[in-house]
C-alpha atoms as a PDB file:
ATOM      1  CA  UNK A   1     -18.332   7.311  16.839  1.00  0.00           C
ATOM      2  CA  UNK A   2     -17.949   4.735  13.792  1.00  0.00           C
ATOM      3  CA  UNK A   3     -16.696   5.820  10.738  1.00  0.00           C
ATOM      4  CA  UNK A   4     -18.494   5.112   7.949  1.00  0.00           C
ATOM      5  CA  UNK A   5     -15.876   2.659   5.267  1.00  0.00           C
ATOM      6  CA  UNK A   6     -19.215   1.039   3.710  1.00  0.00           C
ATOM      7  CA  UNK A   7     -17.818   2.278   0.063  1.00  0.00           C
ATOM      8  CA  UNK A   8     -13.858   2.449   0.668  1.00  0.00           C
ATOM      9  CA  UNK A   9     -12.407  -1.113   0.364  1.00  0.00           C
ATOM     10  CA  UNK A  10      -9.103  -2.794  -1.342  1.00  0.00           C
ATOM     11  CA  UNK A  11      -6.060  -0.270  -1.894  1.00  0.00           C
ATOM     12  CA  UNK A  12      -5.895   3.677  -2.471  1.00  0.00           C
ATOM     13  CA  UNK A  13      -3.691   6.221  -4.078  1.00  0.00           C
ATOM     14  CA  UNK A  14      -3.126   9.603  -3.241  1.00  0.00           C
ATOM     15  CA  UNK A  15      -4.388  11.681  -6.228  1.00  0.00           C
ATOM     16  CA  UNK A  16      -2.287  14.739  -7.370  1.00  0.00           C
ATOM     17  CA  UNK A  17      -3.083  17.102  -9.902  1.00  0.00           C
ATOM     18  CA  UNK A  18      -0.820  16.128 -12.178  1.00  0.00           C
ATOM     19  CA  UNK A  19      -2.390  12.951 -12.360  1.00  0.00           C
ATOM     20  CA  UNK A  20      -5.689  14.458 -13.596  1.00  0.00           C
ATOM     21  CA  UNK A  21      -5.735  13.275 -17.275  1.00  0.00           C
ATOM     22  CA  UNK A  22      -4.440   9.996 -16.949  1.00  0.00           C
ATOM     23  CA  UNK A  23      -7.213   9.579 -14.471  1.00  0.00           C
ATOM     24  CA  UNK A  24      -9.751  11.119 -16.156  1.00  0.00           C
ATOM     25  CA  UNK A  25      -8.743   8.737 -19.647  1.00  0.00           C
ATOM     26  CA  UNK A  26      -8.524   5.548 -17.544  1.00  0.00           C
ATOM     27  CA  UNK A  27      -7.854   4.550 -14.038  1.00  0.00           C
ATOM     28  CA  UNK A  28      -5.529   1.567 -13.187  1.00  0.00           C
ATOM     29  CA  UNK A  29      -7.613  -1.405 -11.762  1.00  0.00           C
ATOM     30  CA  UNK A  30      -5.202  -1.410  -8.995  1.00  0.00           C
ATOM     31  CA  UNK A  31      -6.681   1.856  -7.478  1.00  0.00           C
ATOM     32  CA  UNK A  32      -9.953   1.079  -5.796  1.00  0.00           C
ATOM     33  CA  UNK A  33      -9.726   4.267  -3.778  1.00  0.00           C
ATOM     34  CA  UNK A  34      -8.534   7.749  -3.965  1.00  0.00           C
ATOM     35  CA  UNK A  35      -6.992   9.968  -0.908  1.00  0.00           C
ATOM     36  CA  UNK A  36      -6.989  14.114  -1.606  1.00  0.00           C
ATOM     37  CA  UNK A  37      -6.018  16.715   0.747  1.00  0.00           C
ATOM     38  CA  UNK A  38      -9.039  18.965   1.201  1.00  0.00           C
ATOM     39  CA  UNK A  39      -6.362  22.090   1.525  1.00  0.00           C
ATOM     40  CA  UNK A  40      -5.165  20.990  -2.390  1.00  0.00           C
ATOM     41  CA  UNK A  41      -8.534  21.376  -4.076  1.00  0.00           C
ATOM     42  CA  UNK A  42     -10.784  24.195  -2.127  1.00  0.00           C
ATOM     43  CA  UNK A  43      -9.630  27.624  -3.695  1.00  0.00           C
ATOM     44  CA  UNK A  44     -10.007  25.947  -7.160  1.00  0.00           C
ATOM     45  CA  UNK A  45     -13.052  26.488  -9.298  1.00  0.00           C
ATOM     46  CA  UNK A  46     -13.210  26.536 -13.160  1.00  0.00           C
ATOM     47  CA  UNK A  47     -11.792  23.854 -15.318  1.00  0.00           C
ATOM     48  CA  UNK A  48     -10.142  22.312 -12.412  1.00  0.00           C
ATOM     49  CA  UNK A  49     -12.750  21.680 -10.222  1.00  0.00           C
ATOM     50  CA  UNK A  50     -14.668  20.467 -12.876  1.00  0.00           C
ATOM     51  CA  UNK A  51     -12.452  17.383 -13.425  1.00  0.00           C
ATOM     52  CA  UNK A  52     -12.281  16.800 -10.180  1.00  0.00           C
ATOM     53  CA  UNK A  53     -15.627  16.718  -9.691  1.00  0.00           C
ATOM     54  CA  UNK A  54     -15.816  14.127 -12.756  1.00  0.00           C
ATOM     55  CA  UNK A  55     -13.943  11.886 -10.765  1.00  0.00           C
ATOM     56  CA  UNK A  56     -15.652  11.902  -7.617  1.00  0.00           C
ATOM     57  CA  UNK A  57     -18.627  11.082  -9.070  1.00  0.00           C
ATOM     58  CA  UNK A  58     -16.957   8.225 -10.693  1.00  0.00           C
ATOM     59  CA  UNK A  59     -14.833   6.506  -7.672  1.00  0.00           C
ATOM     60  CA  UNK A  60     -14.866   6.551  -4.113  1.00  0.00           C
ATOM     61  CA  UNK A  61     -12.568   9.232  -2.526  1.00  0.00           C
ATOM     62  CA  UNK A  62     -11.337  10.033   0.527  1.00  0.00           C
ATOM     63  CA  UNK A  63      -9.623  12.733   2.766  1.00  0.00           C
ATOM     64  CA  UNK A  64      -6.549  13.312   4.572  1.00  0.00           C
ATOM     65  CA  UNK A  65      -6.064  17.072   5.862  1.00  0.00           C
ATOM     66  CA  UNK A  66      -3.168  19.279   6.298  1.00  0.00           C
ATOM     67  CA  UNK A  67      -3.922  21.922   7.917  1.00  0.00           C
ATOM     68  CA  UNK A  68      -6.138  21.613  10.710  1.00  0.00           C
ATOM     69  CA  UNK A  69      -3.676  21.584  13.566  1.00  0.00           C
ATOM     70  CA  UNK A  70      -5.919  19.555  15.967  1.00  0.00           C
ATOM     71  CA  UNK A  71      -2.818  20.260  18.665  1.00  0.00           C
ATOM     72  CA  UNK A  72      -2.551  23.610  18.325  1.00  0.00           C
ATOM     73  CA  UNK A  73      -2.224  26.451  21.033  1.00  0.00           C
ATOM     74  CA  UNK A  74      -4.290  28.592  18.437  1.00  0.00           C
ATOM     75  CA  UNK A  75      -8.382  28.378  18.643  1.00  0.00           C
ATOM     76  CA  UNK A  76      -9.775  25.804  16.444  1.00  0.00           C
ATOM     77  CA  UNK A  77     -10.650  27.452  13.039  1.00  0.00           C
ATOM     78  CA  UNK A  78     -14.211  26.898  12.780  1.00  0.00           C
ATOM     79  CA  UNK A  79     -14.964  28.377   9.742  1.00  0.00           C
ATOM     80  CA  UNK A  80     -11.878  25.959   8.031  1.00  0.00           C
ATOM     81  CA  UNK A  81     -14.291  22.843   9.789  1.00  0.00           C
ATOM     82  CA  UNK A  82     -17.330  24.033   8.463  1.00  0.00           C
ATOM     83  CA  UNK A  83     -15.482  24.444   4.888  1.00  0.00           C
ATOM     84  CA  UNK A  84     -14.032  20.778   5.578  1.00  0.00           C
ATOM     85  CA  UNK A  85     -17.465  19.917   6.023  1.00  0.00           C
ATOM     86  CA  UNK A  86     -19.529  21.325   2.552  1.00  0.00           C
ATOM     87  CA  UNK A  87     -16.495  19.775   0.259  1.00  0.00           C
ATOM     88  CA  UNK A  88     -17.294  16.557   2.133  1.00  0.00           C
ATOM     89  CA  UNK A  89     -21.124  16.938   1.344  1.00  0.00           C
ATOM     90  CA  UNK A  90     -20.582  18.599  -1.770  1.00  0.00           C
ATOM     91  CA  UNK A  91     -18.312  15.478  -3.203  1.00  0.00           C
ATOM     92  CA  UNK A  92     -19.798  12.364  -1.158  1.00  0.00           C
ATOM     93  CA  UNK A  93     -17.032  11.781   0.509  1.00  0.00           C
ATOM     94  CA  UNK A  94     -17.561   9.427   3.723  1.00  0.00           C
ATOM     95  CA  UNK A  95     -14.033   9.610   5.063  1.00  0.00           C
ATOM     96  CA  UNK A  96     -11.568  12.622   6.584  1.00  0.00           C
ATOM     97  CA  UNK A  97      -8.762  12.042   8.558  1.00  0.00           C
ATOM     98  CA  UNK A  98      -5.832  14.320   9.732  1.00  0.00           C
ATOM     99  CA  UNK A  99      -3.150  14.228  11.545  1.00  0.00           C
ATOM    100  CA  UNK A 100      -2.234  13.643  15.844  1.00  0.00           C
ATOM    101  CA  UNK A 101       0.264  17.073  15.940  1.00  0.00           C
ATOM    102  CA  UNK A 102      -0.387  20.574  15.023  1.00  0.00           C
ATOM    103  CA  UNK A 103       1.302  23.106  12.268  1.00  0.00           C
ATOM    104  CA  UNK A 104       0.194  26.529  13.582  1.00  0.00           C
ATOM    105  CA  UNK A 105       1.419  28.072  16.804  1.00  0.00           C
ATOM    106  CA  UNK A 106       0.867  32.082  16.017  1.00  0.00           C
ATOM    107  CA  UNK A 107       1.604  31.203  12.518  1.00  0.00           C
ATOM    108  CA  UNK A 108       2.281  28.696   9.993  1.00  0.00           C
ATOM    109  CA  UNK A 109       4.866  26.347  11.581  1.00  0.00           C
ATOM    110  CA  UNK A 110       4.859  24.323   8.019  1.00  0.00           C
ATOM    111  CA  UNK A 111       5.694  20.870   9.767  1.00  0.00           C
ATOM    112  CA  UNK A 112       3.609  18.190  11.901  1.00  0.00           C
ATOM    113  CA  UNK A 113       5.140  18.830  15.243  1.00  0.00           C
ATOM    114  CA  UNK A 114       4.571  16.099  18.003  1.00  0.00           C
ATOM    115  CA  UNK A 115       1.842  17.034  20.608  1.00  0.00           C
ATOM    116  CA  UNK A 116       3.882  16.741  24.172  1.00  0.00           C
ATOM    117  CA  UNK A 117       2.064  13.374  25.702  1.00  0.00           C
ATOM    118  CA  UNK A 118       0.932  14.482  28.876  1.00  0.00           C
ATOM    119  CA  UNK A 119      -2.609  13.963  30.577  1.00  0.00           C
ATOM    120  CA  UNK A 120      -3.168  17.763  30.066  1.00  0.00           C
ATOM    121  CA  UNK A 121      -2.366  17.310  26.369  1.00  0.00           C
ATOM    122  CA  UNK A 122      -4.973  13.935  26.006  1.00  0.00           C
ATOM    123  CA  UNK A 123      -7.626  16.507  27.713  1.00  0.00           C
ATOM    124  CA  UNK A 124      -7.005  19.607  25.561  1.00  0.00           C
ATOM    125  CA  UNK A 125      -6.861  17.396  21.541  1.00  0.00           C
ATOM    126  CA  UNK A 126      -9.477  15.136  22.761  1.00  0.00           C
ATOM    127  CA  UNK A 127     -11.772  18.576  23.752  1.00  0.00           C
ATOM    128  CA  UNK A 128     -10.788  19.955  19.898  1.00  0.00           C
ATOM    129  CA  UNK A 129     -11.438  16.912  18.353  1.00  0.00           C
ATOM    130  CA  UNK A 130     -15.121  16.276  19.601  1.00  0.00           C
ATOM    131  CA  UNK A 131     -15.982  20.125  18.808  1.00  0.00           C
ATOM    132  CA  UNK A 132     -14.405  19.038  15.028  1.00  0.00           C
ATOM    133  CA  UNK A 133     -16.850  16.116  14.919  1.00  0.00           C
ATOM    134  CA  UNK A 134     -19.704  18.367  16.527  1.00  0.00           C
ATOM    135  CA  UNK A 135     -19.105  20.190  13.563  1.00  0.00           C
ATOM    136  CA  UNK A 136     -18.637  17.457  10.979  1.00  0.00           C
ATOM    137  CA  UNK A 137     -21.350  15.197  12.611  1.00  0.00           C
ATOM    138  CA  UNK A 138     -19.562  12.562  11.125  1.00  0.00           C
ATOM    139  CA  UNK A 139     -16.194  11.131  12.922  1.00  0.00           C
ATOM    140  CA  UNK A 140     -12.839  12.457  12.687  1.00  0.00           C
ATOM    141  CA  UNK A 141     -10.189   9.998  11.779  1.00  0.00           C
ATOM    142  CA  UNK A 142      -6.375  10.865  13.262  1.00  0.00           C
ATOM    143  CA  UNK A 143      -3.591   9.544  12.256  1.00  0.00           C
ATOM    144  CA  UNK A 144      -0.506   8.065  14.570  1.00  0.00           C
ATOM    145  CA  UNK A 145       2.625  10.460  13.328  1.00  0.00           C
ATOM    146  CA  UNK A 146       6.042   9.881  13.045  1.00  0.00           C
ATOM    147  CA  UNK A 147       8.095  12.107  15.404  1.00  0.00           C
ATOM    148  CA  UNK A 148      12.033  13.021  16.474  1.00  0.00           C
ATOM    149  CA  UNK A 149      12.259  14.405  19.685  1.00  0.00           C
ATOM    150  CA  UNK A 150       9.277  14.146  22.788  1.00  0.00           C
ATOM    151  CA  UNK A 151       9.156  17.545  24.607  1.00  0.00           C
ATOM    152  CA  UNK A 152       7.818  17.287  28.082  1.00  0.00           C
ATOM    153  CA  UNK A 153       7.181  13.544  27.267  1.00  0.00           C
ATOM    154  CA  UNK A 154       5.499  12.065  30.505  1.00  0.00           C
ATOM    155  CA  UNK A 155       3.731   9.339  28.912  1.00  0.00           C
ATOM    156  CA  UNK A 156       4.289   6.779  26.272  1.00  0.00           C
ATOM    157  CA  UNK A 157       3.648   7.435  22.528  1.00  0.00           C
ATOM    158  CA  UNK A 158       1.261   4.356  22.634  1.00  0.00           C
ATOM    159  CA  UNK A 159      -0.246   4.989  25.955  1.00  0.00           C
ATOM    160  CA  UNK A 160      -0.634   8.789  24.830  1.00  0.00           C
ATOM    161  CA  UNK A 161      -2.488   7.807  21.269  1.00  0.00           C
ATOM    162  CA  UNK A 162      -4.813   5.292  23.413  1.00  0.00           C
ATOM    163  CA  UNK A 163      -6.293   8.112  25.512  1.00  0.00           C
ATOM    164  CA  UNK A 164      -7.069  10.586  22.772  1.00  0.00           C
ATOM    165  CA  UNK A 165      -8.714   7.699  20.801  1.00  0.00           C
ATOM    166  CA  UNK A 166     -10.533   7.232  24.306  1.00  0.00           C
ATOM    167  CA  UNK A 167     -11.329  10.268  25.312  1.00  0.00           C
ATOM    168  CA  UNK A 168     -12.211  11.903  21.836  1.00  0.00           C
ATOM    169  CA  UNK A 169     -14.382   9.033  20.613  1.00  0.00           C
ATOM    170  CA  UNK A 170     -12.941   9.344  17.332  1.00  0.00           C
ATOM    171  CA  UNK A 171     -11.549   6.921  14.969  1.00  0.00           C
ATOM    172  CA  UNK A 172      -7.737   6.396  14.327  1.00  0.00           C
ATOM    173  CA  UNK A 173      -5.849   6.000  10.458  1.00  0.00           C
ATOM    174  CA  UNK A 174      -3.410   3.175  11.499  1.00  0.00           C
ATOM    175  CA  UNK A 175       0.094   4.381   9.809  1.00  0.00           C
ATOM    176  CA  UNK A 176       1.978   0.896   9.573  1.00  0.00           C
ATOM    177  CA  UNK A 177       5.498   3.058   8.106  1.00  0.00           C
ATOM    178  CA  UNK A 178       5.173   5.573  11.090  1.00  0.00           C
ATOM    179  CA  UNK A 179       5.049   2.826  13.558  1.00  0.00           C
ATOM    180  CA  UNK A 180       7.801   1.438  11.904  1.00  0.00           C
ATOM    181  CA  UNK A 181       9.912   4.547  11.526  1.00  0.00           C
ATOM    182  CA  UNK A 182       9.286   5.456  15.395  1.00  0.00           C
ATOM    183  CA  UNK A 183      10.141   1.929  16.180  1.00  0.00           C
ATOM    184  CA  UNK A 184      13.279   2.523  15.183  1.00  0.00           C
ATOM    185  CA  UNK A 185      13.764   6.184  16.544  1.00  0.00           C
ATOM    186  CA  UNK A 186      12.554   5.637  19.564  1.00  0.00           C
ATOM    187  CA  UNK A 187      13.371   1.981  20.414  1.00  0.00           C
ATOM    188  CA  UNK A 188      10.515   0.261  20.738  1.00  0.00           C
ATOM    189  CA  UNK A 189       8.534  -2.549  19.389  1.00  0.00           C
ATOM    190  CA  UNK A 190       6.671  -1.835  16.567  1.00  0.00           C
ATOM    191  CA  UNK A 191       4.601  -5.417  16.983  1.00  0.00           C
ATOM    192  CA  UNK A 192       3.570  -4.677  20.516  1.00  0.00           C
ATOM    193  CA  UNK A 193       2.949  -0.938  19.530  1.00  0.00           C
ATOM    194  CA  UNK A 194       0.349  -2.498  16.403  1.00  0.00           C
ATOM    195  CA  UNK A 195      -0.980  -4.889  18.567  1.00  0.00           C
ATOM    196  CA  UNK A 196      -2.217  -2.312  21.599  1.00  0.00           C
ATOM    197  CA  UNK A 197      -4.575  -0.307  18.883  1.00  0.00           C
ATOM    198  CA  UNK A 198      -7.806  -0.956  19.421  1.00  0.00           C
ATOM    199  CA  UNK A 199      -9.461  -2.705  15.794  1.00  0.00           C
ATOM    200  CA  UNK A 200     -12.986  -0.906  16.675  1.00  0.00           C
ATOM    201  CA  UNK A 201     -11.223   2.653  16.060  1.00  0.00           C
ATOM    202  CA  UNK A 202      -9.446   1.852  13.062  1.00  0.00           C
ATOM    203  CA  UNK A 203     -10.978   3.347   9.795  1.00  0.00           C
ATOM    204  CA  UNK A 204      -8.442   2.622   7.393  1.00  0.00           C
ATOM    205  CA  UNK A 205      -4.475   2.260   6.969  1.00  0.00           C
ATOM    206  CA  UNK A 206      -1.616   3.696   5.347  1.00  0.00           C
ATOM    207  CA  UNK A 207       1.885   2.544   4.270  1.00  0.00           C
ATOM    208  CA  UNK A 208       4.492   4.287   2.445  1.00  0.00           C
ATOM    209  CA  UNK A 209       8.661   4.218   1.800  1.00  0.00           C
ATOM    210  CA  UNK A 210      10.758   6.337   3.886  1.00  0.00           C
ATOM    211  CA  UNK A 211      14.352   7.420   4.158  1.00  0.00           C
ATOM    212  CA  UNK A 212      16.863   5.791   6.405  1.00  0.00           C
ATOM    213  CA  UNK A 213      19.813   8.460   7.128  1.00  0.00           C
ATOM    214  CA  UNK A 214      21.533   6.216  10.009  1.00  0.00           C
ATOM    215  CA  UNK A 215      20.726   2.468  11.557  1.00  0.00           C
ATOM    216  CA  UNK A 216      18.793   4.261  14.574  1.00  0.00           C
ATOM    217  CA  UNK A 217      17.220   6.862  12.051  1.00  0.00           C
ATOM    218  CA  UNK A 218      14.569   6.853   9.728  1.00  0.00           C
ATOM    219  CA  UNK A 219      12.962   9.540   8.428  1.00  0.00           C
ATOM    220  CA  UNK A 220       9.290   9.752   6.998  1.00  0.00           C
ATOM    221  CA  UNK A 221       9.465  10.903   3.711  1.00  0.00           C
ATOM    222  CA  UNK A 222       6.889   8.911   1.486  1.00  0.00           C
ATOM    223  CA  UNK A 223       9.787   9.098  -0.906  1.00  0.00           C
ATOM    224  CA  UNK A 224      10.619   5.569  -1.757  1.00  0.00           C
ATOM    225  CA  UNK A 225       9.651   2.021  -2.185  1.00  0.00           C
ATOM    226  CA  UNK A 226       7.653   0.097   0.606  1.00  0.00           C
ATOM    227  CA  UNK A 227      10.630  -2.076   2.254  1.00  0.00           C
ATOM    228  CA  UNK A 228       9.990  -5.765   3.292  1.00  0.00           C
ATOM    229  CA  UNK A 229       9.698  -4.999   7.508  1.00  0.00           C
ATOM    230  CA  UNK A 230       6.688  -2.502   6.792  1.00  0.00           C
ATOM    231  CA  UNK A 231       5.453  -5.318   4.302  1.00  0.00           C
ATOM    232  CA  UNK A 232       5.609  -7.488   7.067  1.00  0.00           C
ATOM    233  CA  UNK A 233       3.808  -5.103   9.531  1.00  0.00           C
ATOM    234  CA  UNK A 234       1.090  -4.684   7.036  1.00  0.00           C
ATOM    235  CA  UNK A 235       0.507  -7.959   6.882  1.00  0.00           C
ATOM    236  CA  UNK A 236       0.489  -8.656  11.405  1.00  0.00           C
ATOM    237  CA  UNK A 237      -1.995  -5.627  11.248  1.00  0.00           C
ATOM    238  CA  UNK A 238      -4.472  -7.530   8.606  1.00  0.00           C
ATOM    239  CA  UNK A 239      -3.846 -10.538  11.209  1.00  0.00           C
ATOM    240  CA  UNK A 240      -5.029  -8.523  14.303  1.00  0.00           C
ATOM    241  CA  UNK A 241      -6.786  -5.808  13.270  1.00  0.00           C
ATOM    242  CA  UNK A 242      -8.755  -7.471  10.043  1.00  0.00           C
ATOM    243  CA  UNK A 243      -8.423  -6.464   6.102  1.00  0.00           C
ATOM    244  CA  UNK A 244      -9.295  -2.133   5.851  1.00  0.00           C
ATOM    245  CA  UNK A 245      -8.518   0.039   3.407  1.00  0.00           C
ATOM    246  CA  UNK A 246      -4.847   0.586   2.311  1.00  0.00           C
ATOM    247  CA  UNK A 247      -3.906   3.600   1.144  1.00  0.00           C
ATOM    248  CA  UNK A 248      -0.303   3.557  -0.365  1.00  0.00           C
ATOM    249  CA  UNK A 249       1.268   6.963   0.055  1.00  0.00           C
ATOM    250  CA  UNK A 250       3.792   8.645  -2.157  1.00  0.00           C
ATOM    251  CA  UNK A 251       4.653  12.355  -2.413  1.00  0.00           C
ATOM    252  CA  UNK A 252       7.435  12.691  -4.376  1.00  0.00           C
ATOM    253  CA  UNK A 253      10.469  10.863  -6.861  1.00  0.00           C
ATOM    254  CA  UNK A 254       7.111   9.363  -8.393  1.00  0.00           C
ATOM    255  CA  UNK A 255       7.578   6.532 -10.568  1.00  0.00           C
ATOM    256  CA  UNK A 256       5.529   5.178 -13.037  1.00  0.00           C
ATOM    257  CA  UNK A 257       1.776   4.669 -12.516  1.00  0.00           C
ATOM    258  CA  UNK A 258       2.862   0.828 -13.731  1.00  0.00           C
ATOM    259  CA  UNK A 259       5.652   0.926 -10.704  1.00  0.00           C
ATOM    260  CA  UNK A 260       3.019   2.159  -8.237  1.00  0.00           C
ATOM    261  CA  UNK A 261       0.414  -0.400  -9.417  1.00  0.00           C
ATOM    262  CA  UNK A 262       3.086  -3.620  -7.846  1.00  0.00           C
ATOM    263  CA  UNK A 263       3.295  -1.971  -4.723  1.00  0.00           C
ATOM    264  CA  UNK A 264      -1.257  -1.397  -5.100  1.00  0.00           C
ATOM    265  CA  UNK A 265      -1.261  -5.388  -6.320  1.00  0.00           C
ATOM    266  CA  UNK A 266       0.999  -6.421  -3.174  1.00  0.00           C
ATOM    267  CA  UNK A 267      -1.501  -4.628  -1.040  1.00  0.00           C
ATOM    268  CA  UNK A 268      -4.244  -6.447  -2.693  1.00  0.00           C
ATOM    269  CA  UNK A 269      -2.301  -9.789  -2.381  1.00  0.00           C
ATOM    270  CA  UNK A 270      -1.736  -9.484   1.465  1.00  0.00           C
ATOM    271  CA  UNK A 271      -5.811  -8.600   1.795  1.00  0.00           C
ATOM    272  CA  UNK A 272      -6.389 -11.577  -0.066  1.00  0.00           C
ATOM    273  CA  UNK A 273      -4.345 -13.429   1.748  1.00  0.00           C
ATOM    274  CA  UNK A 274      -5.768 -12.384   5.419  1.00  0.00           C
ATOM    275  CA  UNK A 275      -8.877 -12.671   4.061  1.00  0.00           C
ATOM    276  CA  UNK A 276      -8.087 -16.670   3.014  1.00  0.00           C
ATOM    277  CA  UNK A 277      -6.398 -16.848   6.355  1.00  0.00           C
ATOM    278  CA  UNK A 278      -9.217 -15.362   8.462  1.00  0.00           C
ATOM    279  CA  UNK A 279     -11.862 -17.176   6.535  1.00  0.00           C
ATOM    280  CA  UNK A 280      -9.844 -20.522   7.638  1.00  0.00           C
ATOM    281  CA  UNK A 281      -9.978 -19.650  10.713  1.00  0.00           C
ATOM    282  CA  UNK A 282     -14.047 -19.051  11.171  1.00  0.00           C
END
């Protein structure tokens, strides 16, 4: 399956509710794109749903889900897909991507835990993720996660996230940070780990700041500033993968729209800059 990216291009931002009204009074130029969780805006109606509405018929949005545990032991909730589905439809949004782990186990877990990679694991996920798209009829878009321990681990991460992208025929959201983060976990190298995803599968990227609490431990926390070696992965992935959408992720200490707008315009300058490089090249 292809995901359809015909309307996202340039750089995103994640859009929060407090952000509503500046939104709504004038968006930054920087912002081509928006990225919602589906999970944040369902059980609203009223006023609420209103403005968001406003906006999605203004600019192009996106989605990133939370909650649909494509790992889990639990059934797939169907009737959660099918809602996934009508706020798609009813908001024109071409684009919903989630996460490679699961949060429910007989319950709310409420964290992304790492799918064991095993063969029997690639079978199981890839089996949940074409009944999702069955259900979407559209492609579902996963994202490569960040992760601290392996259980049962008899495969590599990368060799794991090839066969579900295989299997499923589904489309992957290349996280440049987590590759980055788990790079440095989990000792391996991040270039070699960018390199081995296929560019057919990839719908869009993300980036984002995280948190580094020792030399061999960084932790994903979307928290801070984009530092200069995710920069520089960003810009290898443009190299071998091609210029995609770039969503810049940031989920809390929020700065300044202004502050958030340099890290949007650096995205923009290393698209331009592929894109010059690239066109050089043909």
């Amino acid at each position: 399956m292809t995901a359809d990216t015909r309307t996202v291009t340039g750089s995103g931002l994640g859009l929060r509710r407090e952000m509503l009204d500046d939104m709504l009074f004038a968006k930054p130029a920087a912002i081509d794109f928006f990225e919602v969780a589906p999970e944040n805006w369902l059980p609203f109606g009223g006023k609420l749903q209103k403005q968001f509405r406003s906006l999605t018929e203004q600019y192009t949005f996106i989605c990133h889900g939370l909650s649909l545990s494509i790992g889990s032991p639990d059934p797939l909730d169907v009737i959660f897909v099918r809602q996934i589905k009508q706020f798609l439809q009813q908001h024109n949004i071409p684009l919903y991507s989630e996460h490679l782990s699961y949060c429910s186990g007989g319950g709310h877990l409420y964290d992304l835990m790492p799918i064991p990679f095993t063969e029997e694991a690639v079978a199981y996920v890839a089996k949940r993720i074409r009944q999702v798209q069955d259900i979407l009829e559209q492609p579902l878009v996963l994202e490569n996660v960040s992760y601290y321990a392996a259980p049962g681990q008899q495969m590599s991460e990368q060799d794991f996230t090839l066969a579900v992208l295989q299997e499923a025929d589904c489309q992957l959201l290349l996280d440049v940070n987590n590759i980055y983060v788990n790079s440095v976990n989990h000792g391996y190298d991040a270039g070699a780990f960018l390199r081995a995803m296929p560019s057919q599968r990839i719908a869009y990227y993300h980036i984002a700041g995280h948190y580094k609490e020792a030399d061999d431990l960084l932790v994903d926390t979307h928290g801070a500033p984009v530092i200069s070696p995710v920069w520089q992965l960003l810009a290898q992935a443009y190299q071998w993968h091609g210029v995609k959408p770039t969503l810049l992720e940031r989920d809390f200490n929020i700065p300044e729209l202004a502050v958030l707008g340099q890290e949007l315009n650096q995205i923009k300058a290393l698209q331009t800059a592929a894109s010059d490089a690239l066109a050089l090249r043909a």
